[in-house]
Protein backbone atom coordinates (compact mmCIF):
# COMPACT_ATOMS: atom_id res chain seq x y z
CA UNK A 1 90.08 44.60 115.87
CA UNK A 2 93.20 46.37 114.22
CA UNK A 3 96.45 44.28 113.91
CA UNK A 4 99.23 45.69 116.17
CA UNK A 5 102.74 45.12 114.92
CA UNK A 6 105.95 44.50 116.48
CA UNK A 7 108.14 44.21 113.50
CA UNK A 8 110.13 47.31 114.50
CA UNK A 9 113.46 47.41 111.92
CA UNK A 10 114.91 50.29 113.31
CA UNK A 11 114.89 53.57 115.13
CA UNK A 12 116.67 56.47 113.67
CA UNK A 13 116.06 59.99 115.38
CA UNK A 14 112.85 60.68 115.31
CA UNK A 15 111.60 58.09 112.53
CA UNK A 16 110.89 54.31 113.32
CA UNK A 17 111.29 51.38 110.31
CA UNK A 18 108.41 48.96 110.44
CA UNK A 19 108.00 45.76 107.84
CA UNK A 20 105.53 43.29 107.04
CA UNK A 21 102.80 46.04 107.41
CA UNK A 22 99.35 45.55 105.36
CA UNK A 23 96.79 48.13 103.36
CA UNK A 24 98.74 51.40 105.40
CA UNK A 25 99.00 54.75 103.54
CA UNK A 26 100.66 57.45 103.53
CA UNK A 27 99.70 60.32 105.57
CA UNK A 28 98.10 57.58 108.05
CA UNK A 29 97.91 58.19 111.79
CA UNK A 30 99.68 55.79 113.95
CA UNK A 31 99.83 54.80 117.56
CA UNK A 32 102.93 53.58 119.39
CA UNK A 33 102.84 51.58 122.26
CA UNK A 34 106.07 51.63 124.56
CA UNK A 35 106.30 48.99 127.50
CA UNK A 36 102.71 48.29 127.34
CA UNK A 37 101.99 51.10 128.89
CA UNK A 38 103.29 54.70 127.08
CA UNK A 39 101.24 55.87 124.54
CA UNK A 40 102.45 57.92 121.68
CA UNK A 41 101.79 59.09 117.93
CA UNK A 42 102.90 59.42 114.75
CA UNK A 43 102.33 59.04 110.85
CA UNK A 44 103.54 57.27 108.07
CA UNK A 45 106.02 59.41 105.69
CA UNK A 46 107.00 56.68 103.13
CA UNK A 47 106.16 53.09 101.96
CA UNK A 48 108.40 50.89 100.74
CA UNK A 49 107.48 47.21 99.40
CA UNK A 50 106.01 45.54 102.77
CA UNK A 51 107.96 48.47 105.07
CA UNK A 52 106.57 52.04 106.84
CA UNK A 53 108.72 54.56 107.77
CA UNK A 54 106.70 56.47 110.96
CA UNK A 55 107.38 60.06 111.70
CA UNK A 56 106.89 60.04 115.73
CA UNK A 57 105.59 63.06 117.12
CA UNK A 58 106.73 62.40 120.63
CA UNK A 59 110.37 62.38 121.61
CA UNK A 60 111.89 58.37 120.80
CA UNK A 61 113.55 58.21 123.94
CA UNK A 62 112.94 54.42 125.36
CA UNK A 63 111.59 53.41 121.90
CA UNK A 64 113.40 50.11 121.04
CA UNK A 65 112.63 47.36 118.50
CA UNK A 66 111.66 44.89 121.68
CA UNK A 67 109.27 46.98 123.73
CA UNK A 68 107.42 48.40 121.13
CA UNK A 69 103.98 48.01 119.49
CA UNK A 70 102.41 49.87 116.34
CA UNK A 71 98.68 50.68 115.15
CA UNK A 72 98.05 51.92 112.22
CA UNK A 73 94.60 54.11 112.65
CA UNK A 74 93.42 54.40 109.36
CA UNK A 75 92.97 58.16 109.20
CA UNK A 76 95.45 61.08 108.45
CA UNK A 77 95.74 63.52 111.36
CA UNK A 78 92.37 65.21 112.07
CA UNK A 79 92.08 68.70 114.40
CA UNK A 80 88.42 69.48 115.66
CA UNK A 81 87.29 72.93 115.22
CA UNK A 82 84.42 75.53 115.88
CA UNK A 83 84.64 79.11 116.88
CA UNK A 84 85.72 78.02 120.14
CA UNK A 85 89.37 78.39 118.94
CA UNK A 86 89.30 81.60 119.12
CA UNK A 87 91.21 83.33 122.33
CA UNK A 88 92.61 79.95 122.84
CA UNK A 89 96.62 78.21 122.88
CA UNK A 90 97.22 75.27 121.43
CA UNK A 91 100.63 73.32 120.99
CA UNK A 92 101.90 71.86 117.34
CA UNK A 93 98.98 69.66 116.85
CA UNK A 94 96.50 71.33 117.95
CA UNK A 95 95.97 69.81 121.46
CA UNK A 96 95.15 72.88 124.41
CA UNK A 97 97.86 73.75 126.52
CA UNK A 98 95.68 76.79 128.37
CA UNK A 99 94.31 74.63 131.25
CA UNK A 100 91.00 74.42 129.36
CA UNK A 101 89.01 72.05 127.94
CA UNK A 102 89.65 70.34 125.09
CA UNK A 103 87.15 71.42 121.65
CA UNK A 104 84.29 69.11 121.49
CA UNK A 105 82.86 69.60 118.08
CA UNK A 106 81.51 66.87 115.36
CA UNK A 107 83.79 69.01 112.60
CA UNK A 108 87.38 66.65 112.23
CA UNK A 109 88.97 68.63 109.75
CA UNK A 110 92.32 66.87 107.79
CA UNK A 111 95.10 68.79 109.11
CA UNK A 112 96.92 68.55 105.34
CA UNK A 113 93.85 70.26 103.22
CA UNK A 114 93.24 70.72 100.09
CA UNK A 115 93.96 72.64 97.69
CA UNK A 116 92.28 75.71 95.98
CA UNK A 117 90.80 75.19 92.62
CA UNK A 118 92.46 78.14 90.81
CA UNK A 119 89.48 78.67 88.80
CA UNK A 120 87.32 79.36 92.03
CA UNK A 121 90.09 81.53 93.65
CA UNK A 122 89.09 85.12 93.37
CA UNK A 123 91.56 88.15 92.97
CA UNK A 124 92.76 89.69 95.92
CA UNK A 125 91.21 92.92 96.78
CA UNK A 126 91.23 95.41 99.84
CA UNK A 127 94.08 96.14 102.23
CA UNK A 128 94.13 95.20 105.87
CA UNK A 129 95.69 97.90 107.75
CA UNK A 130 98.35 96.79 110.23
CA UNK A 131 99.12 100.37 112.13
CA UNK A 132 102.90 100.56 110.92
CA UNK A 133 103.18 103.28 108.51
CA UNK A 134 105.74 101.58 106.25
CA UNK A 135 104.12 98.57 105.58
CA UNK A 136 100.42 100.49 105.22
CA UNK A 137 101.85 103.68 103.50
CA UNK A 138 104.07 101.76 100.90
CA UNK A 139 103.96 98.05 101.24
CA UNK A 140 100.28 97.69 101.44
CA UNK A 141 99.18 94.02 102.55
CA UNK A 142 95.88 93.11 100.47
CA UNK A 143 93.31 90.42 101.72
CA UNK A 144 94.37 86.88 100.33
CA UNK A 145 97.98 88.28 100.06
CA UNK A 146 101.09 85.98 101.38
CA UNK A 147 103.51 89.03 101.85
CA UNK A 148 106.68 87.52 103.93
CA UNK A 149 109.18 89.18 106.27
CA UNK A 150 112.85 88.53 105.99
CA UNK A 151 114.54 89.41 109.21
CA UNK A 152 117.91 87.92 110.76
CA UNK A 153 119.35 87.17 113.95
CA UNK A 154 118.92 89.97 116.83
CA UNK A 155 116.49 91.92 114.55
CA UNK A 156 113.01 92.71 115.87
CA UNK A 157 110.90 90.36 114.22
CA UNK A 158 109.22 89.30 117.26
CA UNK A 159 108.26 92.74 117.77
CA UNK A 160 107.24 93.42 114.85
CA UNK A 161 105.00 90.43 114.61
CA UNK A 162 103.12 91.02 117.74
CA UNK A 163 102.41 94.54 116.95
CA UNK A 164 100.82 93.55 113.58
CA UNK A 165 98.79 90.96 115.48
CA UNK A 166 97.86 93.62 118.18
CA UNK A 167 96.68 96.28 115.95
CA UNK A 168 95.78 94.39 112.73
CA UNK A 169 92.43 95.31 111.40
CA UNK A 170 90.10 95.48 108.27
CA UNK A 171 90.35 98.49 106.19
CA UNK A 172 88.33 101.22 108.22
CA UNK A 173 86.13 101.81 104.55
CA UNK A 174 85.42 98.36 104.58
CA UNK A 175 82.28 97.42 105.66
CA UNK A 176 82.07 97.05 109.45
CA UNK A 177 79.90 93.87 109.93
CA UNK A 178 82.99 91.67 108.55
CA UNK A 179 84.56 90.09 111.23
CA UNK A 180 88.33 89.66 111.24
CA UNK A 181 90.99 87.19 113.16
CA UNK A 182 94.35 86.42 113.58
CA UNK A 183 96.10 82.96 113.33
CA UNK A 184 99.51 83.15 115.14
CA UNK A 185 102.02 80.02 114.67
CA UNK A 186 104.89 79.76 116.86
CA UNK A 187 107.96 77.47 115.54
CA UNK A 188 111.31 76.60 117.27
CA UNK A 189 110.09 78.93 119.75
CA UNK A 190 111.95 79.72 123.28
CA UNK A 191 109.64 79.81 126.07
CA UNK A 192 110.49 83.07 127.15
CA UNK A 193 110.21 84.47 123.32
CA UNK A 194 106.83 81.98 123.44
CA UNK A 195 105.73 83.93 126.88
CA UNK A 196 106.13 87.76 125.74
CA UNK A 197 103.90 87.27 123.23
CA UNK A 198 100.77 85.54 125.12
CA UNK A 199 101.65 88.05 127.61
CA UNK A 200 101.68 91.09 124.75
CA UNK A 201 98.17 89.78 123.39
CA UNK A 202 96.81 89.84 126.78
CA UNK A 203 97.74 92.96 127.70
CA UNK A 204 96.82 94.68 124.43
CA UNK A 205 93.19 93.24 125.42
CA UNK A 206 93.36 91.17 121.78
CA UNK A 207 93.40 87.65 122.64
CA UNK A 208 89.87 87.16 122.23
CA UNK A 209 90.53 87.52 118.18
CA UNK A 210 93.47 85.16 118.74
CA UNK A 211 94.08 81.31 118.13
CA UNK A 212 97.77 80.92 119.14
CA UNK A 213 99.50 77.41 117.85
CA UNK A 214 102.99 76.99 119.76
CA UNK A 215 105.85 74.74 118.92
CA UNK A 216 108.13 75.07 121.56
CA UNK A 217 111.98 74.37 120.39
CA UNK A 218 112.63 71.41 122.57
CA UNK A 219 109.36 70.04 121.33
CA UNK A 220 109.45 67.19 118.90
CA UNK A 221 111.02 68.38 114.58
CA UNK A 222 108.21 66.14 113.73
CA UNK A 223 105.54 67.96 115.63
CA UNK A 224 107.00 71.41 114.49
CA UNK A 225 106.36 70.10 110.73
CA UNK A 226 102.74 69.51 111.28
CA UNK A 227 102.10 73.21 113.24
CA UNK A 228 101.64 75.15 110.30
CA UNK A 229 99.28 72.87 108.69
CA UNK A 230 97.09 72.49 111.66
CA UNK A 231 97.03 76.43 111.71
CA UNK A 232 96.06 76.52 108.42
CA UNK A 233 93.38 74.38 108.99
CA UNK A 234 91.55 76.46 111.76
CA UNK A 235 92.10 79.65 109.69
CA UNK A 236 90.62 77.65 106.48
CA UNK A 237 87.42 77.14 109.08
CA UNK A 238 87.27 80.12 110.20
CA UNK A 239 87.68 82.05 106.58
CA UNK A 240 85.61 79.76 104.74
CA UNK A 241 83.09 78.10 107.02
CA UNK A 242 82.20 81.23 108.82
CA UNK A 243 83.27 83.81 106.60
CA UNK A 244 86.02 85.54 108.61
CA UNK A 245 88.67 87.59 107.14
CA UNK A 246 91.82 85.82 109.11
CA UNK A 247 95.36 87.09 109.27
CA UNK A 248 97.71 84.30 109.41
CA UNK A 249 101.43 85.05 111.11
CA UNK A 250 103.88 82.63 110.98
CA UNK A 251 107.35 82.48 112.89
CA UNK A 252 109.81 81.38 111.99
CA UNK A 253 109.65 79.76 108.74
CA UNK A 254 113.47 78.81 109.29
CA UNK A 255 112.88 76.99 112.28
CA UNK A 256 110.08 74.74 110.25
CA UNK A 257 112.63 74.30 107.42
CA UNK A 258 115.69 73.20 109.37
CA UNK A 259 113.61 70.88 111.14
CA UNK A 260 112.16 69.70 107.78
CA UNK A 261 116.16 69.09 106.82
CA UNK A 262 116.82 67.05 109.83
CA UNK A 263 113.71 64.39 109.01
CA UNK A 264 115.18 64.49 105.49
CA UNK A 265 118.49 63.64 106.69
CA UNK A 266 117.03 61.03 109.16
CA UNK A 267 115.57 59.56 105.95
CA UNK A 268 118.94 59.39 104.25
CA UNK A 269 117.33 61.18 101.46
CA UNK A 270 119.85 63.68 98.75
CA UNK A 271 120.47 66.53 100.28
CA UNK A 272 120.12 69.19 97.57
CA UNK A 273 121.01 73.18 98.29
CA UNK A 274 123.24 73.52 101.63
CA UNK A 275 122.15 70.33 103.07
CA UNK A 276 118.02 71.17 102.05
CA UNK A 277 115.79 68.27 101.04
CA UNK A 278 115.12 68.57 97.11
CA UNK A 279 111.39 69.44 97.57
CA UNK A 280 111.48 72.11 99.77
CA UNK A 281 110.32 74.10 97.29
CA UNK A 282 106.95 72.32 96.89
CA UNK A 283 106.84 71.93 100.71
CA UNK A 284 106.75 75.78 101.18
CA UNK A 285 104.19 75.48 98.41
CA UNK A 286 102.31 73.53 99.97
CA UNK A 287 101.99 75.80 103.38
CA UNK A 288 102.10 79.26 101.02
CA UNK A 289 99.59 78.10 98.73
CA UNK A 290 96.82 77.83 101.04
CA UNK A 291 96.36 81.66 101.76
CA UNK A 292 93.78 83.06 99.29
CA UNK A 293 90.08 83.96 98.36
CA UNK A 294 87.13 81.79 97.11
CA UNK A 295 84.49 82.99 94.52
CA UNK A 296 81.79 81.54 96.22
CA UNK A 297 82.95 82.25 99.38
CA UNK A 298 83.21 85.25 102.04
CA UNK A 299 85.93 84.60 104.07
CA UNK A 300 89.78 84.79 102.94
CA UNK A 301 93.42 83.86 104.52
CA UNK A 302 96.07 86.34 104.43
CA UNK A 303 99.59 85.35 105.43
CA UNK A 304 102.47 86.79 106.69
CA UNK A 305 105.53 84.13 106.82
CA UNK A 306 108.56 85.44 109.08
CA UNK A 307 111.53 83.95 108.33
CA UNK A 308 115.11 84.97 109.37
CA UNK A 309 117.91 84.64 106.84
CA UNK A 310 120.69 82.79 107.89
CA UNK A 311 123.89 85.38 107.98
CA UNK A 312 121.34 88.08 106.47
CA UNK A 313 121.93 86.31 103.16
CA UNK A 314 118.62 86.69 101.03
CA UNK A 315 119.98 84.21 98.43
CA UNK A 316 120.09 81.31 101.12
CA UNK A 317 117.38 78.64 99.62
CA UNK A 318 114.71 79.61 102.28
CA UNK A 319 114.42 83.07 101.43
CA UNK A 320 115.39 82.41 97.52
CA UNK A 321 112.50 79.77 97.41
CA UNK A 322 110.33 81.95 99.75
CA UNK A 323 110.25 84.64 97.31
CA UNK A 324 109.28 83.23 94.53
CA UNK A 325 106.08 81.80 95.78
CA UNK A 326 104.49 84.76 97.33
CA UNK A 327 103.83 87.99 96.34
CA UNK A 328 106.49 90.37 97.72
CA UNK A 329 108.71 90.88 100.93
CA UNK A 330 109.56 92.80 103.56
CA UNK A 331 113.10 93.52 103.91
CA UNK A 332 114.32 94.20 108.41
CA UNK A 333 117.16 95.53 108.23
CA UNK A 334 120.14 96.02 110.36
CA UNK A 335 121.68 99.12 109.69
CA UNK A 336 118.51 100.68 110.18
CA UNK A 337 118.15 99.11 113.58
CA UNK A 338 121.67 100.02 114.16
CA UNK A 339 120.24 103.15 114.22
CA UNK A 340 117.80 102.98 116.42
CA UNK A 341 114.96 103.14 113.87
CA UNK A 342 112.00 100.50 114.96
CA UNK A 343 110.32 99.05 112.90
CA UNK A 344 113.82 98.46 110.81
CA UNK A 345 111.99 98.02 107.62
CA UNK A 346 113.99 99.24 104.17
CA UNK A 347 111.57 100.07 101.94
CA UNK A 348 114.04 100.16 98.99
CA UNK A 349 114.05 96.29 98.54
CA UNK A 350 111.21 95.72 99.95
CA UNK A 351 107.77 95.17 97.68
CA UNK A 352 104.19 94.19 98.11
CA UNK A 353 103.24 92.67 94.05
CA UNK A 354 99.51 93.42 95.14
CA UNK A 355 99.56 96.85 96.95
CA UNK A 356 98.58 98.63 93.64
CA UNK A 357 95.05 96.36 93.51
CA UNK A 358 93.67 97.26 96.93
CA UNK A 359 94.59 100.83 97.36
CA UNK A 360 93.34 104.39 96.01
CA UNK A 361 89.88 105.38 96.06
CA UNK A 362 87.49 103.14 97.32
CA UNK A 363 90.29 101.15 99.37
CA UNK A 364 92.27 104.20 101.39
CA UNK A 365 92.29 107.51 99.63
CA UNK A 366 92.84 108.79 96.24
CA UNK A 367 96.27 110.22 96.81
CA UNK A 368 97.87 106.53 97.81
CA UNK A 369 99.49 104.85 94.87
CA UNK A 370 100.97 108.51 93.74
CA UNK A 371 102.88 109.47 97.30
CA UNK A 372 103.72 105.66 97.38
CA UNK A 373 105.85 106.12 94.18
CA UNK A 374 106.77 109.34 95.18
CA UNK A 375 108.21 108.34 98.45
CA UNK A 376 109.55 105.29 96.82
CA UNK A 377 111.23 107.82 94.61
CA UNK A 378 112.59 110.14 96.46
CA UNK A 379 113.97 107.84 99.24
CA UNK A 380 115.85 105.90 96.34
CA UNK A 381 117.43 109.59 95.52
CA UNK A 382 118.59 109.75 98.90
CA UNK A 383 120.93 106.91 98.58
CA UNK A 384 122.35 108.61 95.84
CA UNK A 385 122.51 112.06 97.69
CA UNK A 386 124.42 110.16 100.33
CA UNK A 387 126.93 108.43 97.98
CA UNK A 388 127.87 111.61 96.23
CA UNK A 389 128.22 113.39 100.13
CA UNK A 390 130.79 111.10 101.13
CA UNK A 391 132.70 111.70 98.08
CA UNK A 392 132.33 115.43 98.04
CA UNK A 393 131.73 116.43 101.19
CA UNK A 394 128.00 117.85 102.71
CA UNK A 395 129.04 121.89 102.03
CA UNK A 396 129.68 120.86 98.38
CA UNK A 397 126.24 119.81 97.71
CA UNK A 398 123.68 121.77 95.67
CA UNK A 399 120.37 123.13 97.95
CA UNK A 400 118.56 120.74 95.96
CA UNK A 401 120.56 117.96 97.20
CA UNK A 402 120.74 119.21 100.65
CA UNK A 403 116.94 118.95 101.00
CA UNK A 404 116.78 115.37 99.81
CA UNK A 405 119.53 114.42 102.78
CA UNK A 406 116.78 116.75 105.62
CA UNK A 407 113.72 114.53 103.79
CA UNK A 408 115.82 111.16 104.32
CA UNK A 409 116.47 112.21 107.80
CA UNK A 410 113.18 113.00 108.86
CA UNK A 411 111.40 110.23 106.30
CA UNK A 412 113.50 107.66 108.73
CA UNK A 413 113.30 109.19 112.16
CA UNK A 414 109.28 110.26 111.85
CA UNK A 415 107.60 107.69 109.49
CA UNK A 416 109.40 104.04 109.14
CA UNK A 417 110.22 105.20 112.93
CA UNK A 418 107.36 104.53 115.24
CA UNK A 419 106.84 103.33 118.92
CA UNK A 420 105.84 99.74 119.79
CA UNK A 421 102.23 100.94 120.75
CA UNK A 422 101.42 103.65 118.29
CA UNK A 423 98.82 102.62 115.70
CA UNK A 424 98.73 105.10 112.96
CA UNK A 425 95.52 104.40 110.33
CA UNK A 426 95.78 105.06 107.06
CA UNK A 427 95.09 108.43 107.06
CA UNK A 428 97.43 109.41 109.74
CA UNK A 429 99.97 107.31 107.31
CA UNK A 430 99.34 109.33 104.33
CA UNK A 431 98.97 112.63 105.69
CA UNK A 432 102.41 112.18 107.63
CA UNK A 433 103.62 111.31 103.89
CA UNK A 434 102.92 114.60 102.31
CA UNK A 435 104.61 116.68 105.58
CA UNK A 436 107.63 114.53 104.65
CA UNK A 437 107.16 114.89 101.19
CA UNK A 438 106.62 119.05 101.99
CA UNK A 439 110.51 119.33 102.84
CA UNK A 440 110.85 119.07 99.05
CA UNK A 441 110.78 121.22 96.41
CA UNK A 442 107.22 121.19 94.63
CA UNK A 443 109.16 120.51 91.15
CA UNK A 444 111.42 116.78 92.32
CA UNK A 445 107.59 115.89 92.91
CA UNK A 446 107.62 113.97 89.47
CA UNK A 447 105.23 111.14 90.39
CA UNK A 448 102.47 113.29 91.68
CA UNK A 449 99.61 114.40 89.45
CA UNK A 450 99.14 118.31 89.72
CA UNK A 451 95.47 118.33 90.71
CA UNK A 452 96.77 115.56 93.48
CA UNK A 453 99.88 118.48 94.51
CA UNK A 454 97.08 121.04 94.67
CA UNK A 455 95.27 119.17 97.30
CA UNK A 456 97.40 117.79 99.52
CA UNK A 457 101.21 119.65 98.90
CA UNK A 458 102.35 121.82 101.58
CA UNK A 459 105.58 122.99 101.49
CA UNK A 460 107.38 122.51 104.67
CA UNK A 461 109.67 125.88 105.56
């Protein structure tokens, strides 16, 4: 029979101080006994000599250092999983909370993982087509990719999420026995927020494809620090045990790092950047890092992290620290959506590090990579066009010039513009490309190869 403790030190937030503790470890499961009678959880988050600090997952209220008992299990948190997951909610650690039965399965997987062997990780390859021409079209997401959105307050993110999870698919050249699914993680979340998008999976008929994890934000920090992993440990199941292709989406990163900086703070640890803990970097890490592809296996994880930038500053540490772990980003922003543009996305800054690996022929169509860079191109001349108008005045402007300000009109209003509901494949995507790129002159076409122009150019009168 375990040894139950009732050394409690101290309670501080959401952490507990307990001393004289023998053979405990970190990472180790713990139950907490209130009054005899109130059962809760939690798990050890540093050793000290003969004391154990214990992360409680519940809320402390009631916790005291003379009611309360502590077991130390002797396991790290485990999840239980099996295809069953699929078309089912859970909450941040991994217990249903759809009025169904729990998963009964003889597969306890470690909620914290493990991490790829870089030598058996295999490159990236093919592009999973999300409906939204700008992403598709010029910020290509590859299988095994972590390509991140930075957002901000009052921007569409939400939106945008669901729609990639309702019309996210595998390549339509790909071959059609893979099977694919979507992970969706829910941090900090308001109910309402939490609520449109079980309702928006439903109604889109894609729930079935679906394994929803949802912290709700008066849930427990400590719970909302755990979500994420268990996610990532059904989509490591279902990638690499049964050889789906999963997408995992994950909202909002900033949620999961504030609450990270409130257990640090708990823990009177340094505070390092604006009040973050000094291994947040490694933390993100730690979550990023376990999106990928295995030699040996068929399955792979592809991520997309949402996170909003406090103040829409992309140098904040979340963002800063974001982007240089994964492979690109895609920039919402808010004078677009000012404008009435949806998605907001600005291409400009914007960059997917692994779009030129899974597109072209074989992966979309031939023509890809050249009108990406051509778009890319042109749009950036745009800016300039506009710069120079507001010094000289529209009239003033050469034809040449005038064209470029009709193709960024009609480049934002008919292909980063689309409706909610309107899935545009890859073809659509590209062929809409060349009508915008048609307003041009054949000759500012500098990125295009000729044989490509004679194919697919058609000059828009």
């Amino acid at each position: 029979m375990r040894k139950l403790y009732i050394n409690i030190e101290k309670v501080q937030g959401p952490l507990i101080v307990v001393s004289q503790v023998e053979n405990v470890s970190y990472d180790e499961m713990v139950g907490i006994i209130v009054n005899e009678k109130d059962h809760r959880r939690g798990k050890v988050v540093q050793l000290f000599n003969d004391k154990a600090i214990i992360q409680v997952f519940e809320q402390t209220a009631d916790i005291s250092i003379n009611n309360t008992k502590v077991d130390f299990l002797g396991r790290p948190l485990a999840i239980s999983v099996s295809k069953e997951i699929l078309g089912r909610k859970f909450n941040g650690l991994g217990e249903p909370i759809d009025n169904r039965d729990p998963i009964y399965s003889d597969k306890q997987y470690n909620v914290n993982g493990t991490a790829m062997n870089p030598i058996a990780r295999k490159y990236p390859r093919n592009f999973i087509q999300t409906g939204i021409s700008s992403i598709d079209g010029l910020l290509t997401l590859i299988r095994g990719q972590k390509l991140p959105i930075f957002t901000g307050n009052g921007l569409p993110h939400n939106k945008i999420a669901a729609q990639i999870v309702n019309q996210a698919q595998l390549s339509g050249i790909s071959n059609k026995d893979e099977s694919f699914a979507v992970v969706f993680v829910a941090m900090g979340i308001k109910h309402d927020d939490a609520d449109f998008f079980f309702n928006t999976f439903e109604e889109a008929g894609v729930m079935d494809k679906v394994v929803m994890f949802v912290n709700y934000a008066d849930d427990s920090i400590a719970e909302r620090i755990v979500t994420p992993r268990c996610a990532l440990t059904c989509a490591e199941y279902l990638a690499f045990e049964e050889g789906m292709h999963v997408l995992v989406v994950m909202t909002d990163m900033t949620s999961y790092c504030e609450a990270l900086r409130e257990l640090s703070s708990s823990r009177e640890e340094v505070p390092s950047r604006k009040g973050y803990p000094g291994y947040l970097y490694s933390d993100l890490a730690s979550i990023y890092e376990r999106a990928g592809m295995l030699r040996e296996r068929q399955g792979s994880i592809t991520q997309i992290p949402i996170l909003s930038m406090p103040n829409d500053d992309i140098t904040h540490p979340i963002p800063d620290l974001t982007g240089f772990i994964t492979e690109g980003q895609i920039i919402v922003d808010r004078g677009l959506h000012l404008k009435g543009v949806y998605p907001p996305i600005n291409i400009l800054p914007s960059l997917s590090r692994l779009a030129k690996d899974g597109i072209g022929e074989g992966f979309t169509r031939e023509d890809h990579a050249e009108v990406s860079n051509q778009l890319f191109s042109s749009y950036a001349k745009v800016q300039d066009v506009q710069a120079l108008a507001q010094v000289i005045g529209e009239d003033e402007l050469s034809d040449v010039d005038k064209k470029y300000l009709e193709f960024g009109k009609a480049f934002e209003e008919s292909f980063i513009n689309q409706g909610f509901s309107e899935n545009r494949n890859i073809f659509k995507t590209l062929d809409l490309a060349w009508e915008m790129l048609g307003i041009l002159p054949v000759k500012e076409l500098d990125r295009v190869r000729s044989e490509t122009l004679e194919k697919y150019y058609k000059e828009v009168k």
